[in-house]
Protein backbone atom coordinates (compact mmCIF):
# COMPACT_ATOMS: atom_id res chain seq x y z
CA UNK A 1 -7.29 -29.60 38.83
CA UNK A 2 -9.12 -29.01 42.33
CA UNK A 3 -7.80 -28.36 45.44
CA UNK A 4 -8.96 -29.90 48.47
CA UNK A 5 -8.18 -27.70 51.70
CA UNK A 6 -8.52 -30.58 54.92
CA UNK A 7 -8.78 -28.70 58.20
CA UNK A 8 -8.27 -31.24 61.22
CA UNK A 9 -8.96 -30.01 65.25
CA UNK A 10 -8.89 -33.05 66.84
CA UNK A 11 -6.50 -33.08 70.51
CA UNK A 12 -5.53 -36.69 69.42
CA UNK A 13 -2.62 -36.53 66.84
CA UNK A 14 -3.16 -40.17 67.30
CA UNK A 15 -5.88 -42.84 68.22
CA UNK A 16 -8.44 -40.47 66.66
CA UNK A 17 -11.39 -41.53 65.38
CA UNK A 18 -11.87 -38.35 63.13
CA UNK A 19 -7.95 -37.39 61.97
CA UNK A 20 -8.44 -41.67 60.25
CA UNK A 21 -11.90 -40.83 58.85
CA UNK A 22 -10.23 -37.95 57.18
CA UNK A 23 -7.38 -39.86 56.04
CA UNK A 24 -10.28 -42.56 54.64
CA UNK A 25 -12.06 -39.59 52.65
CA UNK A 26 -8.61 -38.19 51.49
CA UNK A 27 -7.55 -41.08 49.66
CA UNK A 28 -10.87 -42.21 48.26
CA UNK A 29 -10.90 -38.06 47.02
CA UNK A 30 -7.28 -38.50 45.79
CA UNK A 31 -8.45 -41.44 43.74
CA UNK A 32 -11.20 -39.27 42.24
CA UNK A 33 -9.19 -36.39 41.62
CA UNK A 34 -6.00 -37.71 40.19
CA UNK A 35 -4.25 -34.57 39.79
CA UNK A 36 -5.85 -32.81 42.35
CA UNK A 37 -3.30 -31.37 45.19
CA UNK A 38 -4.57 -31.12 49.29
CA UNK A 39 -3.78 -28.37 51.37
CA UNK A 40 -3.26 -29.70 55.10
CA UNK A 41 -4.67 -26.80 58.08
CA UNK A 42 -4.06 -28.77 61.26
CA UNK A 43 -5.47 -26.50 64.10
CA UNK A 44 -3.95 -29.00 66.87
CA UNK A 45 -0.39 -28.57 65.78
CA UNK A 46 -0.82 -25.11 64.21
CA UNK A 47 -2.43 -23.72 67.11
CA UNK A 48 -4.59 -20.07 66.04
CA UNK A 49 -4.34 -17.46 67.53
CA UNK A 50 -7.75 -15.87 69.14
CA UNK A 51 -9.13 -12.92 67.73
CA UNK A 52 -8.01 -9.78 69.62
CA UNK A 53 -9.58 -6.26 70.15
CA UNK A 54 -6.89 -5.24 67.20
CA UNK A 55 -8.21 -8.08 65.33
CA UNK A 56 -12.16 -7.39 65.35
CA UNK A 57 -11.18 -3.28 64.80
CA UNK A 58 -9.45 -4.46 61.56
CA UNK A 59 -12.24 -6.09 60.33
CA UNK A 60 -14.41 -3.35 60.49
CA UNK A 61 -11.74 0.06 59.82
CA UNK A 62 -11.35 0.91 56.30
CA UNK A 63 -8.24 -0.49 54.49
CA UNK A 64 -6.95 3.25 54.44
CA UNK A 65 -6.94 3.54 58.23
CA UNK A 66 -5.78 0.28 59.01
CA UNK A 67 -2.57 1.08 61.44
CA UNK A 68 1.07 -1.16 61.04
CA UNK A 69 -0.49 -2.98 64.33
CA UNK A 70 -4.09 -3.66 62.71
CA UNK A 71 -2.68 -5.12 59.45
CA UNK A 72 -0.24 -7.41 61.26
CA UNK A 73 -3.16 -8.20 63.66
CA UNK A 74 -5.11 -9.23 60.03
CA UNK A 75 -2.25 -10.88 58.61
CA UNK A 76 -3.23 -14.65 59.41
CA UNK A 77 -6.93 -13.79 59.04
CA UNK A 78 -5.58 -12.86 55.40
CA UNK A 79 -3.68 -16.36 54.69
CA UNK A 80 -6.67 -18.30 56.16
CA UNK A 81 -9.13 -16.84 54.44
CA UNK A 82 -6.72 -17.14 50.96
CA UNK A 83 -6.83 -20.57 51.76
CA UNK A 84 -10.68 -21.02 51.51
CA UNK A 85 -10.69 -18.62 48.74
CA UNK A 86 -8.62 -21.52 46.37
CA UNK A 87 -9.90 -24.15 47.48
CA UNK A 88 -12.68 -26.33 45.80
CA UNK A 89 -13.41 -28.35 48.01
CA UNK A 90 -13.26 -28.28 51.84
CA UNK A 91 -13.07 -31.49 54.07
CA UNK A 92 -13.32 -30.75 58.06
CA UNK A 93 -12.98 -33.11 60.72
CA UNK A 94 -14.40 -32.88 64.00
CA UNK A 95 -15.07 -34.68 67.28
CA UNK A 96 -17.48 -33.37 69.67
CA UNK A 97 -16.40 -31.70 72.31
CA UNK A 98 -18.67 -30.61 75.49
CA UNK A 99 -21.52 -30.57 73.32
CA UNK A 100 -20.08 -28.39 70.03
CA UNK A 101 -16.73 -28.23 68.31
CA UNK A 102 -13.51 -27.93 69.48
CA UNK A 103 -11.97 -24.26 70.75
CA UNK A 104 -9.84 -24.44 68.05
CA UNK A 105 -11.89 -24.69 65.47
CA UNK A 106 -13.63 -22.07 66.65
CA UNK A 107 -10.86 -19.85 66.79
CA UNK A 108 -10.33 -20.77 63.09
CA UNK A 109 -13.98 -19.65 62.15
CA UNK A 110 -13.37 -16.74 64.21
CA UNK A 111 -10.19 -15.34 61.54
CA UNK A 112 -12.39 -16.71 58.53
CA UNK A 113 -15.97 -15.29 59.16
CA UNK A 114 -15.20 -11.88 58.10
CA UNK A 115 -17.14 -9.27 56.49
CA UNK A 116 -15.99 -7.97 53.41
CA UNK A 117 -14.33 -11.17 52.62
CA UNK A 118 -16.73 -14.15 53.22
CA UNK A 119 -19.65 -12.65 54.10
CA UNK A 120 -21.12 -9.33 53.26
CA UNK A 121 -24.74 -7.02 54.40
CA UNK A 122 -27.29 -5.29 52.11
CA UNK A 123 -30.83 -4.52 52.73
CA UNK A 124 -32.12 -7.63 53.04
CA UNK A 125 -29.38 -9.06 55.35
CA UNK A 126 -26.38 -10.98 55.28
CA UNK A 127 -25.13 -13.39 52.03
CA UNK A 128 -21.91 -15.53 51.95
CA UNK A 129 -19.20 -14.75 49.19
CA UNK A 130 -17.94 -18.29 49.08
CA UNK A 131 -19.60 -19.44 46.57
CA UNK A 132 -19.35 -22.82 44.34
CA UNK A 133 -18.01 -24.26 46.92
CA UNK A 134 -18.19 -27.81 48.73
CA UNK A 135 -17.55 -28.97 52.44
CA UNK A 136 -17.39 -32.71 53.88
CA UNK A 137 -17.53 -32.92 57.36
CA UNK A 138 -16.44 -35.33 59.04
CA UNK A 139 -18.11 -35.33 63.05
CA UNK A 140 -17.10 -37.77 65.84
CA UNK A 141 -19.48 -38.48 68.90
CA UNK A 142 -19.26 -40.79 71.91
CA UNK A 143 -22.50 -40.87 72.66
CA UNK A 144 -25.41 -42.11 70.12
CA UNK A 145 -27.19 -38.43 69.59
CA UNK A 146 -29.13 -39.02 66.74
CA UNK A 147 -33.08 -39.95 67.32
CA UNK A 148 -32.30 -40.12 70.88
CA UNK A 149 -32.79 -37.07 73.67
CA UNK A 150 -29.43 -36.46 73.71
CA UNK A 151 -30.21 -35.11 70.05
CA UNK A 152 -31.48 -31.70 71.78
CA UNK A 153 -27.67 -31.25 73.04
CA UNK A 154 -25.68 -31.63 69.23
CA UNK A 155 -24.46 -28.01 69.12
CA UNK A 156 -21.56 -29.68 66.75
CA UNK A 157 -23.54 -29.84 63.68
CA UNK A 158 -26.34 -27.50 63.40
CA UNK A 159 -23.70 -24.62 64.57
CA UNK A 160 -21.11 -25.93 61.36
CA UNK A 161 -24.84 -25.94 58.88
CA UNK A 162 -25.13 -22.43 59.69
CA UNK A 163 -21.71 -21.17 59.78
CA UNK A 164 -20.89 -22.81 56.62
CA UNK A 165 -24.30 -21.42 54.90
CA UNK A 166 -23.78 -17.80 56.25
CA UNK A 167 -20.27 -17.72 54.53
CA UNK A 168 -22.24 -19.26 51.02
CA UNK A 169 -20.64 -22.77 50.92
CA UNK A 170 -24.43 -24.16 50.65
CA UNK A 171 -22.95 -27.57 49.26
CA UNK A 172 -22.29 -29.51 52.15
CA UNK A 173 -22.12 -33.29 52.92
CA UNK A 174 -22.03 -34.94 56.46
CA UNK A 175 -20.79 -38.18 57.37
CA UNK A 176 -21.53 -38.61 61.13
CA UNK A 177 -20.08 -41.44 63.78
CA UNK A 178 -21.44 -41.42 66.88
CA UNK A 179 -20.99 -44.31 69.56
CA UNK A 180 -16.81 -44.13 69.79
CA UNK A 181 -17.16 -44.97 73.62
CA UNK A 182 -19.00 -48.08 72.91
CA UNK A 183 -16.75 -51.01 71.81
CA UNK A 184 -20.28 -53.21 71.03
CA UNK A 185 -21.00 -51.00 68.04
CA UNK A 186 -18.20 -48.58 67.14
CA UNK A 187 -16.24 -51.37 64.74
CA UNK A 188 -19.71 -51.50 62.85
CA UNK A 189 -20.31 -48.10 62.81
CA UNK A 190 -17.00 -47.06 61.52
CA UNK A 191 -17.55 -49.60 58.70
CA UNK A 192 -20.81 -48.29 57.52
CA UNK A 193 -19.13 -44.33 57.45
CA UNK A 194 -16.77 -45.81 55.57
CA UNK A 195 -18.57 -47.42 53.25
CA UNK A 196 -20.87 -44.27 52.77
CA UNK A 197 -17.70 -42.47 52.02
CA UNK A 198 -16.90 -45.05 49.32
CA UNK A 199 -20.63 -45.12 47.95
CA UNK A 200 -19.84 -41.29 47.45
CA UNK A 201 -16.79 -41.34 45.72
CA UNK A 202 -17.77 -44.46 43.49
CA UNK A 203 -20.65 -42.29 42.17
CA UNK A 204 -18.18 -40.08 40.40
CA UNK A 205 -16.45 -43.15 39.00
């Protein structure tokens, strides 16, 4: 049985283009994975936490000199990080915000990416721990980037490739829509995300 973990950021609980592309992939997954269970992380009605200075000493004291205000200071880094730990299969959504992701998935990546947990060093550098692992991502744009200048600007998803890679999930799948502020396209480019979600799913029919 897998376990899908969804992670949403959007500021729109509704009217948003990304929370409904998520809902799209989560029942085309759910028909896949017929016993498989989804574990909901909304960051927008969850709000995180940023890391603190007790926060970032935690990560890096040993265990044994962690003090009763470091390990409650670690406590949600713990659950999140659990979280990712059990899950399969990871499905993000994300509209673009000022050129890269919203703050508050970036707080979220801030309790996760921790050494010793999802990412370790040896001699040769740093290697994820979260292995076996795959992530959908879901971005939202409303501006065409893609081939165009404005392509030089997309912080969004080359920052979530390498974030995702230096914690190990190496399997990951994008499924971009850009043009939300144009009402000439955005009806046809929602249908062909969707229908490149479908194509995906129908492959492991």
């Amino acid at each position: 049985m897998k376990t899908l973990l969804r992670i949403d950021c959007s500021s729109r609980l509704t009217g948003s283009h990304s929370r409904a592309l998520a809902d799209y992939f989560e029942e085309n997954w759910k028909a896949v994975n017929t016993n498989g269970s989804v574990v909901y992380r909304d960051l927008t009605k969850n709000q995180l936490p940023h890391i603190q200075n007790s926060t970032i000493e935690g990560f890096y004291m040993p265990i044994e000199h962690l003090s009763p205000a470091h390990k409650e200071a670690l406590t949600l880094s713990d659950e999140l990080i659990a979280e990712l730990i059990q899950a399969d299969e990871i499905l993000i959504s994300s509209p673009l915000y000022n050129l890269n992701i919203p703050s508050n998935l970036k707080a979220y990546l801030d309790q996760t990416v921790r050494v010793g947990h999802t990412f370790s060093i040896n001699e040769n550098g740093y290697y994820g721990l979260l292995k076996d692992k795959t992530a959908y991502i879901i971005t939202v744009k409303g501006g065409i980037y893609k081939g165009t200048f404005m392509e030089q600007y997309d912080f969004q998803v080359p920052y979530l490739k390498a974030i995702l890679n230096h914690i190990g999930i190496e399997d990951q799948e994008f499924f971009s829509l850009e043009g939300t502020s144009d009402s000439n396209i955005i009806e046809q480019n929602k249908d062909l995300l969707q229908n490149a979600i479908h194509q995906h799913f129908k492959k492991m029919t």
